[in-house]
C-alpha atoms as a PDB file:
ATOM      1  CA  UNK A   1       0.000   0.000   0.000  1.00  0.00           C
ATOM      2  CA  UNK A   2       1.514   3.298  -0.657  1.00  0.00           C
ATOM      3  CA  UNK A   3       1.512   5.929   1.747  1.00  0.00           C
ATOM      4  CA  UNK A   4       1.112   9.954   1.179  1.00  0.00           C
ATOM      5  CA  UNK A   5       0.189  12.631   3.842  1.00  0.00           C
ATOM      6  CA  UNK A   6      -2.161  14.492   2.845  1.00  0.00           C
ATOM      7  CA  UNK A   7      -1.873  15.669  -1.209  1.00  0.00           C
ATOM      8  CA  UNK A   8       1.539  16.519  -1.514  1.00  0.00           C
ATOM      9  CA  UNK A   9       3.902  13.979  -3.112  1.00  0.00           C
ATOM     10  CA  UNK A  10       7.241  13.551  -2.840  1.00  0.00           C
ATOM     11  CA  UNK A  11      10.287  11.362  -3.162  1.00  0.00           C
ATOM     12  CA  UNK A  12      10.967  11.067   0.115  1.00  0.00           C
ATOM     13  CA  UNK A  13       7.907   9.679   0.883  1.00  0.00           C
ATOM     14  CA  UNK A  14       8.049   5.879   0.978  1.00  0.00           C
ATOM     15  CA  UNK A  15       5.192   3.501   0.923  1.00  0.00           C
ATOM     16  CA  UNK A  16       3.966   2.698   4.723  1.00  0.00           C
ATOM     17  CA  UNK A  17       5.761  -0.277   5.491  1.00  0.00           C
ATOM     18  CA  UNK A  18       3.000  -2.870   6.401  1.00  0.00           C
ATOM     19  CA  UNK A  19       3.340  -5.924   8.779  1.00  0.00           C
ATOM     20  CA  UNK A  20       0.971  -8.614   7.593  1.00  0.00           C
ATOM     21  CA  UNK A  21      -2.013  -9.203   9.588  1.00  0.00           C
ATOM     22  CA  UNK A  22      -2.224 -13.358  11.346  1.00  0.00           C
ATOM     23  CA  UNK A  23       1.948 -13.085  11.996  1.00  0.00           C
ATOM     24  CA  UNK A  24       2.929 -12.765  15.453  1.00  0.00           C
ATOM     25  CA  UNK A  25       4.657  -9.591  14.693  1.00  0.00           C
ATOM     26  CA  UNK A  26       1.190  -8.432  13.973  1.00  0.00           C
ATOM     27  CA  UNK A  27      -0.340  -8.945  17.165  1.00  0.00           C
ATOM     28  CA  UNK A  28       2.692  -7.416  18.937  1.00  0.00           C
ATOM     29  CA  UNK A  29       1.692  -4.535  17.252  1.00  0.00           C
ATOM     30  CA  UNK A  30      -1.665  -4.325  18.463  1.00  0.00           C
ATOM     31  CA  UNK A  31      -0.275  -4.881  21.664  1.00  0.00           C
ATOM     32  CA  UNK A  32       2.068  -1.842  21.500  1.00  0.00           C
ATOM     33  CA  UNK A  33      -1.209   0.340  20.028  1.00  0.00           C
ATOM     34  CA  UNK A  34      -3.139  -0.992  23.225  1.00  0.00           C
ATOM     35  CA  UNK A  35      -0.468  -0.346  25.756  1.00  0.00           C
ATOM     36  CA  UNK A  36       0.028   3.341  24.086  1.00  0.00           C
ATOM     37  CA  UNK A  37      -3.614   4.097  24.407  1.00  0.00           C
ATOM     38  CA  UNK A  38      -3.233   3.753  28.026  1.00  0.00           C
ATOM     39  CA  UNK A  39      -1.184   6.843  27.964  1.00  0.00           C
ATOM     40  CA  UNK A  40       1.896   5.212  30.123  1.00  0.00           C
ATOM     41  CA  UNK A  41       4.542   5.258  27.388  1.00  0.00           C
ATOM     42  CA  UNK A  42       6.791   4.365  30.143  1.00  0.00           C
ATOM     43  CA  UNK A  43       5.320   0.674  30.575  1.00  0.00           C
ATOM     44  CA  UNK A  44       4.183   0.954  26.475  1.00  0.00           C
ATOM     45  CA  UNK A  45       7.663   0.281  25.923  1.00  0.00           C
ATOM     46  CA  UNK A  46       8.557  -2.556  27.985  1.00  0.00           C
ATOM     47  CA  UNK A  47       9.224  -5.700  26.366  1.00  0.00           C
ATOM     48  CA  UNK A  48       6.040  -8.051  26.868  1.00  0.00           C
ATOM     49  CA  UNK A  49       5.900 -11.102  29.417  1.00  0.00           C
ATOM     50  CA  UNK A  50       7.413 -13.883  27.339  1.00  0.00           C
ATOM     51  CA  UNK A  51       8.175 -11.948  24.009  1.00  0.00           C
ATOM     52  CA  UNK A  52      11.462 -11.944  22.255  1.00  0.00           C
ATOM     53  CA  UNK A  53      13.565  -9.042  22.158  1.00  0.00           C
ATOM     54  CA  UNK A  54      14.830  -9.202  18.684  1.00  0.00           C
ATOM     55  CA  UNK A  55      10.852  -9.253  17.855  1.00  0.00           C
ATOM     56  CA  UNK A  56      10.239  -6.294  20.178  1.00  0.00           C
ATOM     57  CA  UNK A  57      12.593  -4.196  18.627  1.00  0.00           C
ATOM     58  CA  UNK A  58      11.769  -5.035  14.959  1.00  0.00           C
ATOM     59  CA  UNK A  59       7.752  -3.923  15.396  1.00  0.00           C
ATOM     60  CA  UNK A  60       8.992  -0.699  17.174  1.00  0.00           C
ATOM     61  CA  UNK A  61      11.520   0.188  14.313  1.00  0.00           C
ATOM     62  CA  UNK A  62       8.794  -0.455  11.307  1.00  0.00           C
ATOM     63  CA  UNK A  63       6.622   2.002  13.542  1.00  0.00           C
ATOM     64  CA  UNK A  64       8.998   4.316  14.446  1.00  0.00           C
ATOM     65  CA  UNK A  65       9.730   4.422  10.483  1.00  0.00           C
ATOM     66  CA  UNK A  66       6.110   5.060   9.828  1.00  0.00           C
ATOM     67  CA  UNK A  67       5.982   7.933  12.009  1.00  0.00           C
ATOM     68  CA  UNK A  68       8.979   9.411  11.150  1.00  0.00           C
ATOM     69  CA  UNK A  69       8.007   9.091   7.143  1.00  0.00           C
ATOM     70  CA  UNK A  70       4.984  11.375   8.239  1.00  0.00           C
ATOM     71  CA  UNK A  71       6.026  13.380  10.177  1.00  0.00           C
ATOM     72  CA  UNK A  72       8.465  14.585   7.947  1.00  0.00           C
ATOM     73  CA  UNK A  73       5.998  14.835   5.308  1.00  0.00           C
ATOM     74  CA  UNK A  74       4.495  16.886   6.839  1.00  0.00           C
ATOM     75  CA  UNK A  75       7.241  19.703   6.437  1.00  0.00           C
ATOM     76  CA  UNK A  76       8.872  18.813   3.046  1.00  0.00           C
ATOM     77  CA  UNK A  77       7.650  21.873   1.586  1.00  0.00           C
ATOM     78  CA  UNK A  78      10.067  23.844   3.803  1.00  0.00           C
ATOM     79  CA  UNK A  79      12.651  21.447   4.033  1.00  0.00           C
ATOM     80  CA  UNK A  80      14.288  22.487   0.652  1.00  0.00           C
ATOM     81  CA  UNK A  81      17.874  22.515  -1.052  1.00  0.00           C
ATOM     82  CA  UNK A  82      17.699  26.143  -0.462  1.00  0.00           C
ATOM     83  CA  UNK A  83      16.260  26.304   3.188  1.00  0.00           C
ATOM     84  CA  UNK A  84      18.343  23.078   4.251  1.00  0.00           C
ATOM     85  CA  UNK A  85      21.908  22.773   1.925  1.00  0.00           C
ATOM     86  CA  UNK A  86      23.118  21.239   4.867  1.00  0.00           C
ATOM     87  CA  UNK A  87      21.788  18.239   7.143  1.00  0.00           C
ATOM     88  CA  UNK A  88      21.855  19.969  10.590  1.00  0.00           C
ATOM     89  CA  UNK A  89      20.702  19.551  13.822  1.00  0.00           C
ATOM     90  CA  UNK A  90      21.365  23.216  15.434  1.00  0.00           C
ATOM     91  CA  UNK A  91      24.868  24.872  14.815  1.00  0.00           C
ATOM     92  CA  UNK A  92      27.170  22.369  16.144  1.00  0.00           C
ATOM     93  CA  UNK A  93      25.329  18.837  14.497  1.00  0.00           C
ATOM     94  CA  UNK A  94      25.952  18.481  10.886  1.00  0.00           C
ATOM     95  CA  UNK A  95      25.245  15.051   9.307  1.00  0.00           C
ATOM     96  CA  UNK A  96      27.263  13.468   6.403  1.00  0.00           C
ATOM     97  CA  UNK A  97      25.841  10.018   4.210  1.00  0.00           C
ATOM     98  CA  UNK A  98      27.348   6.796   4.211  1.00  0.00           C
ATOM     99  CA  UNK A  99      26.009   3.817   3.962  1.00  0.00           C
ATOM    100  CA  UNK A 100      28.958   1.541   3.836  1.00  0.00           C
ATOM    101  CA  UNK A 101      28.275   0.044   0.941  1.00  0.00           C
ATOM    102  CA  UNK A 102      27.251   2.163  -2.427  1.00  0.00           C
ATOM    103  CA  UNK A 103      28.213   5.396  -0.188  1.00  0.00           C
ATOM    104  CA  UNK A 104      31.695   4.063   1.499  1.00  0.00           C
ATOM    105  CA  UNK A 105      32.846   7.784   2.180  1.00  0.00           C
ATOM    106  CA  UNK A 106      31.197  10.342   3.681  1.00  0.00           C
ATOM    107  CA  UNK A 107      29.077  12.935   1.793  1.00  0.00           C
ATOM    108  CA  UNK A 108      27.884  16.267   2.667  1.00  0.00           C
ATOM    109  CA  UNK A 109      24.915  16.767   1.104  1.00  0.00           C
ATOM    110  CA  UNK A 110      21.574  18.959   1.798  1.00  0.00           C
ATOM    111  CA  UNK A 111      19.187  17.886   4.096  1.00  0.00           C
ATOM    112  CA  UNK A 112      16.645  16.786   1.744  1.00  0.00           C
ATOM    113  CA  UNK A 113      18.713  14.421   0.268  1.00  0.00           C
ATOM    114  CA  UNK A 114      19.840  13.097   3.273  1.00  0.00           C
ATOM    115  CA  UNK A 115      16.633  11.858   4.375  1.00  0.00           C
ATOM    116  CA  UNK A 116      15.773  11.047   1.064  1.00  0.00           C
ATOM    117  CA  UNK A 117      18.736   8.631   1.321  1.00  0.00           C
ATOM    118  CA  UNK A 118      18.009   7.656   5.151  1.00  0.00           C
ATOM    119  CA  UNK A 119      14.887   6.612   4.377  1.00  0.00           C
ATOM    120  CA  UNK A 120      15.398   4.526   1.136  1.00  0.00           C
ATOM    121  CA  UNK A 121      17.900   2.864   2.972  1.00  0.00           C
ATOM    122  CA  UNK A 122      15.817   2.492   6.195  1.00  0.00           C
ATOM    123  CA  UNK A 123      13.515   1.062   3.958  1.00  0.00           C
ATOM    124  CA  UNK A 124      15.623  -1.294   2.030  1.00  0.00           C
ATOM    125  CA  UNK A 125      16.545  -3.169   5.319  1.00  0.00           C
ATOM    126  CA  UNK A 126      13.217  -3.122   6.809  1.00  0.00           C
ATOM    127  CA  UNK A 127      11.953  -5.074   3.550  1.00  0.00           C
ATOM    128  CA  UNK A 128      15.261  -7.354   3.802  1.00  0.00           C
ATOM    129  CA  UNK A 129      13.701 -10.522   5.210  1.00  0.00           C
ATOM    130  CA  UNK A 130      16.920 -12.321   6.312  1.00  0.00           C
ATOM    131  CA  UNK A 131      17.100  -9.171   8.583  1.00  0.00           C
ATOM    132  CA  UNK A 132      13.785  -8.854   9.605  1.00  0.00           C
ATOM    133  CA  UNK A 133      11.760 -11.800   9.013  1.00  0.00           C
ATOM    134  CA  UNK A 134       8.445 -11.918   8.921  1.00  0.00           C
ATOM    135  CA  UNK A 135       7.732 -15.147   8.865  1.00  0.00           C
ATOM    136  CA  UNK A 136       7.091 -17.462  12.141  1.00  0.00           C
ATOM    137  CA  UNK A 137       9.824 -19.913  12.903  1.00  0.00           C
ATOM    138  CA  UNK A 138      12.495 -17.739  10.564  1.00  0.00           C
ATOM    139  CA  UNK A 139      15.274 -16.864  13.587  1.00  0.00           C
ATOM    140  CA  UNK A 140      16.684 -12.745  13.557  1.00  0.00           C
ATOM    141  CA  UNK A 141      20.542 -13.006  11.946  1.00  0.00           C
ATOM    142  CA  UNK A 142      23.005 -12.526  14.629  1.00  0.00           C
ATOM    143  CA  UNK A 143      23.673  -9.274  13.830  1.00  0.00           C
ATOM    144  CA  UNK A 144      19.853  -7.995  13.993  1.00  0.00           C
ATOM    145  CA  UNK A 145      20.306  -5.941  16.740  1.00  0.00           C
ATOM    146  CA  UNK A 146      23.667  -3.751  15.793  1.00  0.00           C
ATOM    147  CA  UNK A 147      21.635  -3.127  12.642  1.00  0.00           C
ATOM    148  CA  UNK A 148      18.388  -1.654  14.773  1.00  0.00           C
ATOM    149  CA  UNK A 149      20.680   0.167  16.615  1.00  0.00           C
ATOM    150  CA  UNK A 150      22.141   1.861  13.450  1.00  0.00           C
ATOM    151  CA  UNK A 151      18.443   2.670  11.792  1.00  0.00           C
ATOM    152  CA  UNK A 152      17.040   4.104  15.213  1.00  0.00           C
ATOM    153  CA  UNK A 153      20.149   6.251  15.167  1.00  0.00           C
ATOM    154  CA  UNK A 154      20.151   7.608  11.687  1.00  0.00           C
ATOM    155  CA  UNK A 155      15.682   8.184  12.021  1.00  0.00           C
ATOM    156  CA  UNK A 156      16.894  10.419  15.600  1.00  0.00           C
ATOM    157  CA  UNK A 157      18.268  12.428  12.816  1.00  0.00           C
ATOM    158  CA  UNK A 158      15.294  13.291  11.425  1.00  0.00           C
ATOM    159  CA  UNK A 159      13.863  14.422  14.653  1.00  0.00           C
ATOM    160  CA  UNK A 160      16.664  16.063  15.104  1.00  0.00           C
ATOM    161  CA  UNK A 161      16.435  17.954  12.187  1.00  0.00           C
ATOM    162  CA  UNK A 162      12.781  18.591  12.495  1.00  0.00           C
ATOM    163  CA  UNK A 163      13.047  20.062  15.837  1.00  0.00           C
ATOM    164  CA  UNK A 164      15.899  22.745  15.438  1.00  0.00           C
ATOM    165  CA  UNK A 165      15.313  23.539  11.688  1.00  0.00           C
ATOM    166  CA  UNK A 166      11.389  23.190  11.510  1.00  0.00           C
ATOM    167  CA  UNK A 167      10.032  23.506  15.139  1.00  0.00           C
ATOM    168  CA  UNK A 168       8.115  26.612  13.449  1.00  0.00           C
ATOM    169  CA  UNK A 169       6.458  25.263  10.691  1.00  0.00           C
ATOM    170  CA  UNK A 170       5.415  22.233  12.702  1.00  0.00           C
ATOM    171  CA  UNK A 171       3.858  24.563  15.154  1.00  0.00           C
ATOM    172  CA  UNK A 172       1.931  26.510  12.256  1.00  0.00           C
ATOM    173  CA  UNK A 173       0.844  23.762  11.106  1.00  0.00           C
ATOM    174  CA  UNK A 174      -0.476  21.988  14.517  1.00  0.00           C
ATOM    175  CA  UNK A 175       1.285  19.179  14.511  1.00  0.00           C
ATOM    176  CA  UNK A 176       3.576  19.774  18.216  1.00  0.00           C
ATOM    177  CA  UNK A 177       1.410  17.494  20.101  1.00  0.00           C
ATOM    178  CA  UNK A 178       1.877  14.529  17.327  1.00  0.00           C
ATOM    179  CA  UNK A 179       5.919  15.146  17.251  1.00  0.00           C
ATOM    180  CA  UNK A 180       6.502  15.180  20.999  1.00  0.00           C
ATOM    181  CA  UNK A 181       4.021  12.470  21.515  1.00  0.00           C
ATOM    182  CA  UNK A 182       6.185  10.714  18.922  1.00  0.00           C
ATOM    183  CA  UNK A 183       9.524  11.510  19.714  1.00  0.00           C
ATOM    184  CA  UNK A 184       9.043  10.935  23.233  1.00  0.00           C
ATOM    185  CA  UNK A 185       7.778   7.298  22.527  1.00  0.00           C
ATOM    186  CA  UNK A 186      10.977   6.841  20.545  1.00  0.00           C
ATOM    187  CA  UNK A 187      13.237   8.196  23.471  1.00  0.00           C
ATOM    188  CA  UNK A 188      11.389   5.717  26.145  1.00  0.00           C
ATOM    189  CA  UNK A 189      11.636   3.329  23.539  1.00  0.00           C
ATOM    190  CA  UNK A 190      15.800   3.370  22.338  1.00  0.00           C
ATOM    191  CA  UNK A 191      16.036   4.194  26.740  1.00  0.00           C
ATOM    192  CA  UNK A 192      14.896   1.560  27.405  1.00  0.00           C
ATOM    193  CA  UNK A 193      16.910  -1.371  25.635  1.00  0.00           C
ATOM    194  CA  UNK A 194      19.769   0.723  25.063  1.00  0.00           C
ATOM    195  CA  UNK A 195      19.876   1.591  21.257  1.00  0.00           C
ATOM    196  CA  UNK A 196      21.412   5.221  20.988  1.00  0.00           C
ATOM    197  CA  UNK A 197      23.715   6.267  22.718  1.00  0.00           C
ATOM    198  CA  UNK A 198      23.854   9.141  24.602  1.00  0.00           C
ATOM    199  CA  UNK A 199      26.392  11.379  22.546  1.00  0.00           C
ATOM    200  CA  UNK A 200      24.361  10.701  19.515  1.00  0.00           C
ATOM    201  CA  UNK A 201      21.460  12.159  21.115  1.00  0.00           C
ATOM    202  CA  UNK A 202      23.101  15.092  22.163  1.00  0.00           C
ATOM    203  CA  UNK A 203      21.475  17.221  19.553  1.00  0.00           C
ATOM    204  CA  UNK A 204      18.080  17.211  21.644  1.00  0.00           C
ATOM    205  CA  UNK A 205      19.040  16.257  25.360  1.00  0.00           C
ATOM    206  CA  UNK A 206      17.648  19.428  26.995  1.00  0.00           C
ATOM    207  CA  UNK A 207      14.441  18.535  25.400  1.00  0.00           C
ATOM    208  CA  UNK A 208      14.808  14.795  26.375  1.00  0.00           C
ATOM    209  CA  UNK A 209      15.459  16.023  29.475  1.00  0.00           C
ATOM    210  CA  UNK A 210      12.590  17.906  29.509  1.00  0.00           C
ATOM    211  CA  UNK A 211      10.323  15.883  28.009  1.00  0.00           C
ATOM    212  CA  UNK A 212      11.438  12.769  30.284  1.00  0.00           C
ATOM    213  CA  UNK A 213      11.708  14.604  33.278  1.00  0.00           C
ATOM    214  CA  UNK A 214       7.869  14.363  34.007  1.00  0.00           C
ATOM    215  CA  UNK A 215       7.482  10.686  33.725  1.00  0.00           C
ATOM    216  CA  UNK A 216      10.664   9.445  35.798  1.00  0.00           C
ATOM    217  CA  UNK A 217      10.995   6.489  37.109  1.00  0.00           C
END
C-alpha cells in the first residue's frame, strides 16, 4: 500500500511499510497500540511477558519508520535545497551520508537528500527478510540488533532535524502534540533497551530532558 500525507507527493515519501495481519509480529503490534492508548509510554515500551527481544525491537523500528516518514511529510515543503543545503541539527550537528556500501565515504549533502537517502535505505533493510523476518519460525541473523541500533540512530536524525530547523512550521501547522508524543515514545523506547547512545542524542538532550523529566521512574 503506498503511503502519502495528505496531497503533496514527494520522493521522500516511501510507501507505509505494512506488517501482515495473522503473523505474530502483527499482534505485537496491536499490543504496542493498546499499551500506548493507556497513555503510560513508560510501561508501552517494555518488552512483553514472554516476548522476544529481537521481535520487540523489529515492530517498534517499522513504527517508528512510519511515524517518522509522516512526520516529515508533513514539512517537506520547507525542508528544501535552499532552506536546508546542509543536514543539521542546530549549529554544532551536521550530518554526512554513508552507507557503507554504495556510499563508502562520507558525503555532505543537503538535508533533503539526506533523508531522502536515510529513508530509502531504512527502507531497504526493513523489507530485507533475512534481517527482519516476517515469517514465524524464521530466527533474527546474529547481527539484527547492531543493525536496529544503526536505523534508530540515523531516524533520531530526522527528529533532530525537524526540531531545530522546523520547530516553526510544525507549530503553524499543529502538529507539536503529534511530534513530541512521537519523539518521546521513541526516546522511552531506544532508553529503554539501550539503542542510541547518549552522545548521539546530544542534539536534543535538553528537550529529552525535559520531556522525560515528568514521567521518571
Amino acid at each position: 500500500m503506498s503511503f502519502l500525507f495528505g496531497s503533496r507527493s514527494n520522493k521522500t515519501f516511501k510507501p507505509k511499510k505494512n506488517i501482515p495481519e495473522g503473523t505474530h509480529q502483527y499482534d505485537l503490534m496491536r499490543h504496542a497500540a493498546a499499551t500506548l492508548g493507556s497513555g503510560n509510554l513508560r510501561l508501552a515500551v517494555m518488552l512483553p511477558e514472554g516476548e522476544d527481544l529481537n521481535e520487540w525491537v523489529a515492530v517498534n523500528t517499522v513504527d517508528f519508520f512510519n511515524q517518522i516518514n509522516m512526520l516529515y511529510g508533513t514539512i517537506t515543503e520547507f525542508c528544501t535545497e535552499e532552506s536546508c543545503a546542509v543536514m543539521s541539527a542546530g549549529p554544532k550537528y551536521e550530518y554526512h551520508w554513508a552507507d557503507g556500501h554504495t556510499v563508502k565515504k562520507p558525503i555532505k549533502c543537503s538535508a533533503p537528500k539526506y533523508i531522502d537517502y536515510l529513508m530509502t535505505w531504512a527502507q531497504d533493510q526493513l523489507d530485507d527478510e533475512t534481517l527482519f523476518p516476517s515469517k514465524i519460525g524464521v530466527p533474527f541473523p546474529k547481527n539484527f540488533l547492531s543493525m536496529a541500533k544503526t536505523i534508530l540512530k540515523r531516524l533520531f536524525r530526522v527528529y533532530a532535524h525537524i526540531y531545530h530547523q522546523h520547530f516553526p512550521e510544525v507549530v503553524q501547522l499543529g502538529e507539536e502534540a503529534h511530534l513530541n508524543t512521537s519523539f518521546k515514545h521513541f526516546i522511552f523506547f531506544v532508553q529503554e533497551f539501550s539503542l542510541i547512545e547518549r552522545r548521539e542524542l546530544a542534539p536534543l538532550q535538553e528537550l529529552i530532558e525535559k520531556l522525560t523529566a515528568k514521567e521518571a521512574r
